[in-house]
N, C-alpha and C. Protein backbone atom coordinates (compact mmCIF):
# COMPACT_ATOMS: atom_id res chain seq x y z
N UNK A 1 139.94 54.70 115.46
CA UNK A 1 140.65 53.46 115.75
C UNK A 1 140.47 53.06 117.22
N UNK A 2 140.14 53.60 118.07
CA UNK A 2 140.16 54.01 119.98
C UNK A 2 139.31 53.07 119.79
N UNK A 3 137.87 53.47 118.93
CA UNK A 3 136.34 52.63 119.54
C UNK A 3 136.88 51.11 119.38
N UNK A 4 137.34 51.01 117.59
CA UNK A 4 137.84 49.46 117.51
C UNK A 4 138.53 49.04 118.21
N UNK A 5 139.73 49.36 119.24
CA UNK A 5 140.58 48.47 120.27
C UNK A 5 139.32 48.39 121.40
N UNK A 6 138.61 49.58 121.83
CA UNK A 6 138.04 49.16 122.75
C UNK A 6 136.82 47.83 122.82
N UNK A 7 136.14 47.64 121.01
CA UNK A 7 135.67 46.77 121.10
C UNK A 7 136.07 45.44 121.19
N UNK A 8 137.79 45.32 120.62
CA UNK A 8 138.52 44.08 120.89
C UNK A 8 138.09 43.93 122.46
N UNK A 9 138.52 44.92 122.95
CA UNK A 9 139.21 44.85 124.69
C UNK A 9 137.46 43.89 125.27
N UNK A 10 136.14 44.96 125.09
CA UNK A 10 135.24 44.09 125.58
C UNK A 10 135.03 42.49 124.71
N UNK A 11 135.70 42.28 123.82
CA UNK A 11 135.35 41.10 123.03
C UNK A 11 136.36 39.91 123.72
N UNK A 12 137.70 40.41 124.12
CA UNK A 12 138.57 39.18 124.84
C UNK A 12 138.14 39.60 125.93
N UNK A 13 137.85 40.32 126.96
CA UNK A 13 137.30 40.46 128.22
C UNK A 13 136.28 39.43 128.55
N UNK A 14 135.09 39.30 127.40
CA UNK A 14 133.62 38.79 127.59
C UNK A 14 134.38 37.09 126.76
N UNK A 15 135.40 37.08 126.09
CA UNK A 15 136.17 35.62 126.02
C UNK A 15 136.67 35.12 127.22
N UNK A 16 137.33 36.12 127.82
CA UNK A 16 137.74 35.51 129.30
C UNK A 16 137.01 35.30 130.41
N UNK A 17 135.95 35.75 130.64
CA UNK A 17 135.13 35.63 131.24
C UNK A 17 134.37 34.49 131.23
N UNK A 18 134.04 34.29 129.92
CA UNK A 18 133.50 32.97 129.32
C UNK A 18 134.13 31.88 129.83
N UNK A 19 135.28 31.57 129.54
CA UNK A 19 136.76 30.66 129.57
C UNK A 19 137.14 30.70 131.19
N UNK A 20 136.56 31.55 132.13
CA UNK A 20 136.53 31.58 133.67
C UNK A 20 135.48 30.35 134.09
N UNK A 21 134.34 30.46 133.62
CA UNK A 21 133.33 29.79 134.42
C UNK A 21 133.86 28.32 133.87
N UNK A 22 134.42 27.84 131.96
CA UNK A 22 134.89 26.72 131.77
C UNK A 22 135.62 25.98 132.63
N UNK A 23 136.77 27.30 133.38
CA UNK A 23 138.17 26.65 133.72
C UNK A 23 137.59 25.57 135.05
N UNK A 24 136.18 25.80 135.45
CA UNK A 24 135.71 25.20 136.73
C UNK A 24 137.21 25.48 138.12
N UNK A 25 136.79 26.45 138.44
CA UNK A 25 137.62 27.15 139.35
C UNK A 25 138.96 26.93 139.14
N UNK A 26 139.74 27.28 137.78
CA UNK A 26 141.40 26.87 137.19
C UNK A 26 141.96 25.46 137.45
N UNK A 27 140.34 24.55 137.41
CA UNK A 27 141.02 23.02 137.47
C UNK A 27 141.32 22.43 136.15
N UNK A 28 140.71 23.15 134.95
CA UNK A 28 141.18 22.74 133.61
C UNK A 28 142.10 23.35 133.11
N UNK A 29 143.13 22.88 132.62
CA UNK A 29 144.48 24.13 132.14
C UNK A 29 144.20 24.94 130.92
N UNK A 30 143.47 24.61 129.95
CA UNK A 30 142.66 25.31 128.58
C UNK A 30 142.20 26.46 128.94
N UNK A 31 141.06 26.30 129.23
CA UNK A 31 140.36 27.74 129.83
C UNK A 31 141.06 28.70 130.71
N UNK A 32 142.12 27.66 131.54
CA UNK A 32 142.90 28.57 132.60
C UNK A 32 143.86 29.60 131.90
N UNK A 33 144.13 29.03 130.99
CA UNK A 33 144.86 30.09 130.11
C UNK A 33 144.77 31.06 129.22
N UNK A 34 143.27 30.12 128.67
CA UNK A 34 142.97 31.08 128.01
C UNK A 34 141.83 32.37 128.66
N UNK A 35 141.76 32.20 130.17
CA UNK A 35 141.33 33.08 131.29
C UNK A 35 142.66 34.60 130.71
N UNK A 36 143.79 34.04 131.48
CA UNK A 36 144.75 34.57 131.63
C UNK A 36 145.60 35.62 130.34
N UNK A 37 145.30 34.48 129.30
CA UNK A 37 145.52 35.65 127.92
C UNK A 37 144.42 36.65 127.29
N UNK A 38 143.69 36.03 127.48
CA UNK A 38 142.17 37.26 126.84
C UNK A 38 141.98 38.33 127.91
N UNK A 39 142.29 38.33 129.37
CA UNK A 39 142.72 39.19 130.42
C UNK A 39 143.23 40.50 130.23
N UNK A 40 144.50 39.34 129.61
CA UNK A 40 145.93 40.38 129.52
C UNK A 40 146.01 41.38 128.09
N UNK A 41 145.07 40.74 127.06
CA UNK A 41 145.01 41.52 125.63
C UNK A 41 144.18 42.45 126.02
N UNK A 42 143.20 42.18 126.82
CA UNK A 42 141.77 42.96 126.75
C UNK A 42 141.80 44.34 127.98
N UNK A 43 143.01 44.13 128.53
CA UNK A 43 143.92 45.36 129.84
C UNK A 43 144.54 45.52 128.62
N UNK A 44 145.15 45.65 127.75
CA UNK A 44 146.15 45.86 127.09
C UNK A 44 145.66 46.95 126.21
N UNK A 45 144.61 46.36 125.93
CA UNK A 45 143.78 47.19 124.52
C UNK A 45 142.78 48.22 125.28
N UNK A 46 142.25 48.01 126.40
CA UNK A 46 141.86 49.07 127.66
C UNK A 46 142.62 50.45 127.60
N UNK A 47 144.06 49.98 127.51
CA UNK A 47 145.24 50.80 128.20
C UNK A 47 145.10 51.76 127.00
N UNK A 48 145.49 51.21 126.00
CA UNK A 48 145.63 52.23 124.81
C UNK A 48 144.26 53.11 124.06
N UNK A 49 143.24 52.21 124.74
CA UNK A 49 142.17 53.28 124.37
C UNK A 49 141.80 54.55 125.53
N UNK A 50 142.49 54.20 126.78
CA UNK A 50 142.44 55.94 127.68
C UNK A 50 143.54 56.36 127.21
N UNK A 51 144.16 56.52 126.07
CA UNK A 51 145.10 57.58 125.77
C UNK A 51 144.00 58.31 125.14
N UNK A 52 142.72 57.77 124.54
CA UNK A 52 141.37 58.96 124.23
C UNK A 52 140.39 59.09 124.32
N UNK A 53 140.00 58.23 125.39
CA UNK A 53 138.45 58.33 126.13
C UNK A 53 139.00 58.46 127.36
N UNK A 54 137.95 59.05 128.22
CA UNK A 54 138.31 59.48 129.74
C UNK A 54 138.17 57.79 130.05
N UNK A 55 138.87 57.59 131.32
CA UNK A 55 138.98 56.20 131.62
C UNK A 55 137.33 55.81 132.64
N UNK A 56 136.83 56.68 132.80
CA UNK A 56 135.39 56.67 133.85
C UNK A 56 134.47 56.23 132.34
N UNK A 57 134.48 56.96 131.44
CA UNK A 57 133.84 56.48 130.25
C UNK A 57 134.49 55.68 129.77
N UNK A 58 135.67 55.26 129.44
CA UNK A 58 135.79 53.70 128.64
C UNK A 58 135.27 52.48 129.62
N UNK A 59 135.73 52.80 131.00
CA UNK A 59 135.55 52.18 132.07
C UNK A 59 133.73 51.61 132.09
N UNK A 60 132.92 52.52 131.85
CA UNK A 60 131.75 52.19 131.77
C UNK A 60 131.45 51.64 130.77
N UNK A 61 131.91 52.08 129.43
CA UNK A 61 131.61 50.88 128.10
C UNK A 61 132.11 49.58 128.29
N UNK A 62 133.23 49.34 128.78
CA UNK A 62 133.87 47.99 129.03
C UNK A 62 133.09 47.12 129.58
N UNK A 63 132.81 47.60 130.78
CA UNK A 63 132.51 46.89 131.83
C UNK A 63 130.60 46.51 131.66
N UNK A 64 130.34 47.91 131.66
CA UNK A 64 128.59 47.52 130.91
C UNK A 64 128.11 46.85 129.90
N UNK A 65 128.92 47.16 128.66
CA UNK A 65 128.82 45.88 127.69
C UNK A 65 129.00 44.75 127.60
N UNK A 66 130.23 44.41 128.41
CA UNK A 66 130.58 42.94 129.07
C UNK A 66 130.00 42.50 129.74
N UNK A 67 129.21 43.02 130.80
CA UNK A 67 128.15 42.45 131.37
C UNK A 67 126.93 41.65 130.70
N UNK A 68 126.48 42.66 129.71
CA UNK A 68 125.69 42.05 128.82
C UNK A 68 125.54 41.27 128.35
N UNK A 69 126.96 41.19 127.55
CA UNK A 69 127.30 40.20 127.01
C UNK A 69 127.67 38.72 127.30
N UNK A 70 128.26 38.73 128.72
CA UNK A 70 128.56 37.90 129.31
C UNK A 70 127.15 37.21 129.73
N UNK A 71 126.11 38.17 130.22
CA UNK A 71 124.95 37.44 130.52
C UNK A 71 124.12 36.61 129.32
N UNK A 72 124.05 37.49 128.02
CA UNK A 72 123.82 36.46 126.98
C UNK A 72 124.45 35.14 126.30
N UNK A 73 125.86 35.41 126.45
CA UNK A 73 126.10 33.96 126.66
C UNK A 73 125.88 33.18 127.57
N UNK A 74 125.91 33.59 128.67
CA UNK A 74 125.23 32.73 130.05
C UNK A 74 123.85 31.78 129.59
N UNK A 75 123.18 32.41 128.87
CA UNK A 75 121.61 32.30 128.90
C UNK A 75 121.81 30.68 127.56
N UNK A 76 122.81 31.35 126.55
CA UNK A 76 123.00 30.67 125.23
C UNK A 76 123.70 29.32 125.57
N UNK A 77 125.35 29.55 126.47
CA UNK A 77 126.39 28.44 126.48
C UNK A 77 125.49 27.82 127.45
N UNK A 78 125.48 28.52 128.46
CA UNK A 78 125.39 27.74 129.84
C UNK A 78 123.44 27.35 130.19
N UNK A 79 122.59 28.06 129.51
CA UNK A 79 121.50 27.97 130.31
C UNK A 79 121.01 28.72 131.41
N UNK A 80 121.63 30.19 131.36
CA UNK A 80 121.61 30.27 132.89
C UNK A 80 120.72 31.63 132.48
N UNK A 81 119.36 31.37 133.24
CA UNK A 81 118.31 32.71 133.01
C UNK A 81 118.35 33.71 134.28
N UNK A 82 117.85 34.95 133.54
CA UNK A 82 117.86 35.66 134.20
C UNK A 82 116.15 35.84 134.54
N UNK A 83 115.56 36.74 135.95
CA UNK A 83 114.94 37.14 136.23
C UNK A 83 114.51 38.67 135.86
N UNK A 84 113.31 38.89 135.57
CA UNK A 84 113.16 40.49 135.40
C UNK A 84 113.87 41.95 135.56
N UNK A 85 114.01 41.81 137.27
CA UNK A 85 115.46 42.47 137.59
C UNK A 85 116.31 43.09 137.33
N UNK A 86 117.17 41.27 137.05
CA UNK A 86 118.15 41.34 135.78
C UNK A 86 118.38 41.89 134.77
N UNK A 87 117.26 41.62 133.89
CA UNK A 87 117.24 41.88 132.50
C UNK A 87 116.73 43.23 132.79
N UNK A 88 115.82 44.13 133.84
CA UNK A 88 115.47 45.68 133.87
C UNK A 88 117.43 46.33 134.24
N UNK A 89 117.89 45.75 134.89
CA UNK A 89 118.92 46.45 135.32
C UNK A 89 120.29 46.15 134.18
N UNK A 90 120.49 45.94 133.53
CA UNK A 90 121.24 45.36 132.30
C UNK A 90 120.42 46.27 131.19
N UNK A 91 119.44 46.59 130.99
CA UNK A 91 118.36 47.70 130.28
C UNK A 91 119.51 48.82 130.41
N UNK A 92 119.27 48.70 131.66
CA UNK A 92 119.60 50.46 132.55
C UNK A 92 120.86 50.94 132.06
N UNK A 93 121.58 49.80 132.17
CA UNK A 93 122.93 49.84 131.69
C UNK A 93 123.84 50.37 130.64
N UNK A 94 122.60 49.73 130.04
CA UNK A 94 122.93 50.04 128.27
C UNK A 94 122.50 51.18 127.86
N UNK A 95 121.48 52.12 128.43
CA UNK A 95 120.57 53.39 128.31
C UNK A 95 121.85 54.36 128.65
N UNK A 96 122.43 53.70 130.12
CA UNK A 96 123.39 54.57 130.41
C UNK A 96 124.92 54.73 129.55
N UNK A 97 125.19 53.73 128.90
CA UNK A 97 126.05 53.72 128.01
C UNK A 97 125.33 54.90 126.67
N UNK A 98 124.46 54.76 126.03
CA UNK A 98 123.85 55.19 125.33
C UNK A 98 123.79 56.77 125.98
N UNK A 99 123.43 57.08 126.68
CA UNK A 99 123.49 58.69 127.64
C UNK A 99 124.93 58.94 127.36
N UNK A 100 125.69 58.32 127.78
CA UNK A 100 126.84 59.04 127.66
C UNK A 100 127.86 59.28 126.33
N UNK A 101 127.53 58.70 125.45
CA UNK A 101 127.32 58.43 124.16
C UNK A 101 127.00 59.89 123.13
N UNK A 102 125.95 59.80 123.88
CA UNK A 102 125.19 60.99 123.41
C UNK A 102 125.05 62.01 123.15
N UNK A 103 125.00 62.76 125.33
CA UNK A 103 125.43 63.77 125.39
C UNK A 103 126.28 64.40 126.05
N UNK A 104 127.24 63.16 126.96
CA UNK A 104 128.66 63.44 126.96
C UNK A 104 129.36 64.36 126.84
N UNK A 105 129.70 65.85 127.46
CA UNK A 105 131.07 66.05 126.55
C UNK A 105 132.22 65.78 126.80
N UNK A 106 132.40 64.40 127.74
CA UNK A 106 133.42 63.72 128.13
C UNK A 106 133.71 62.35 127.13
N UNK A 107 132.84 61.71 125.86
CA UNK A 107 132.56 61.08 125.21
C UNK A 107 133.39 61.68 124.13
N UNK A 108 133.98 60.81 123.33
CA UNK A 108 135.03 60.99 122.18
C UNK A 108 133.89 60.73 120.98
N UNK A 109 132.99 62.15 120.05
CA UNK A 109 132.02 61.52 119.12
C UNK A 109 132.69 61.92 117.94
């Protein structure tokens, strides 16, 4: 049940994030809020998944997958490409999620 809250948590995280770049710096009240609630679910659902993943490893799934993700919608909503770089270091990311995944024995398998 841990993995499923944590995938909520990166799913309203990478919503709020989304709903950040809309709010055009919290001048629209829609997005501004809905900044502020997908935030607060997605800390919420964070919280209850380090009662069983170390928080350095949920911490890295959260945040690395959201990245990702956030950049593919970037590319989809917004248009916004990435350079080689980018897309090598977002690779890396995910390898490293995948490493710890793996062979972890700080990883909940």
């Amino acid at each position: 049940m841990h993995w499923l809250f944590l995938g909520a948590a990166i799913l309203f995280e990478t919503i709020g994030t989304t709903a950040l770049h809309a709010s055009q710096q919290f001048s629209r009240l829609g997005p501004s809020l809905l900044v502020v609630v997908s935030y607060a679910v997605s800390f919420y659902l964070l919280a209850l998944v380090l009662r069983y993943i170390p928080v350095g490893v949920a911490y890295a799934i959260w945040s690395g997958l959201g990245i990702c993700f956030i950049a593919l919608i970037g590319f989809i909503a917004f248009g916004q490409r990435l350079d080689l770089p980018a897309v090598a270091g977002m690779t890396l990311i995910v390898a490293g999620i995948v490493v710890i995944q793996m062979f972890s024995n700080n990883a909940t398998h």
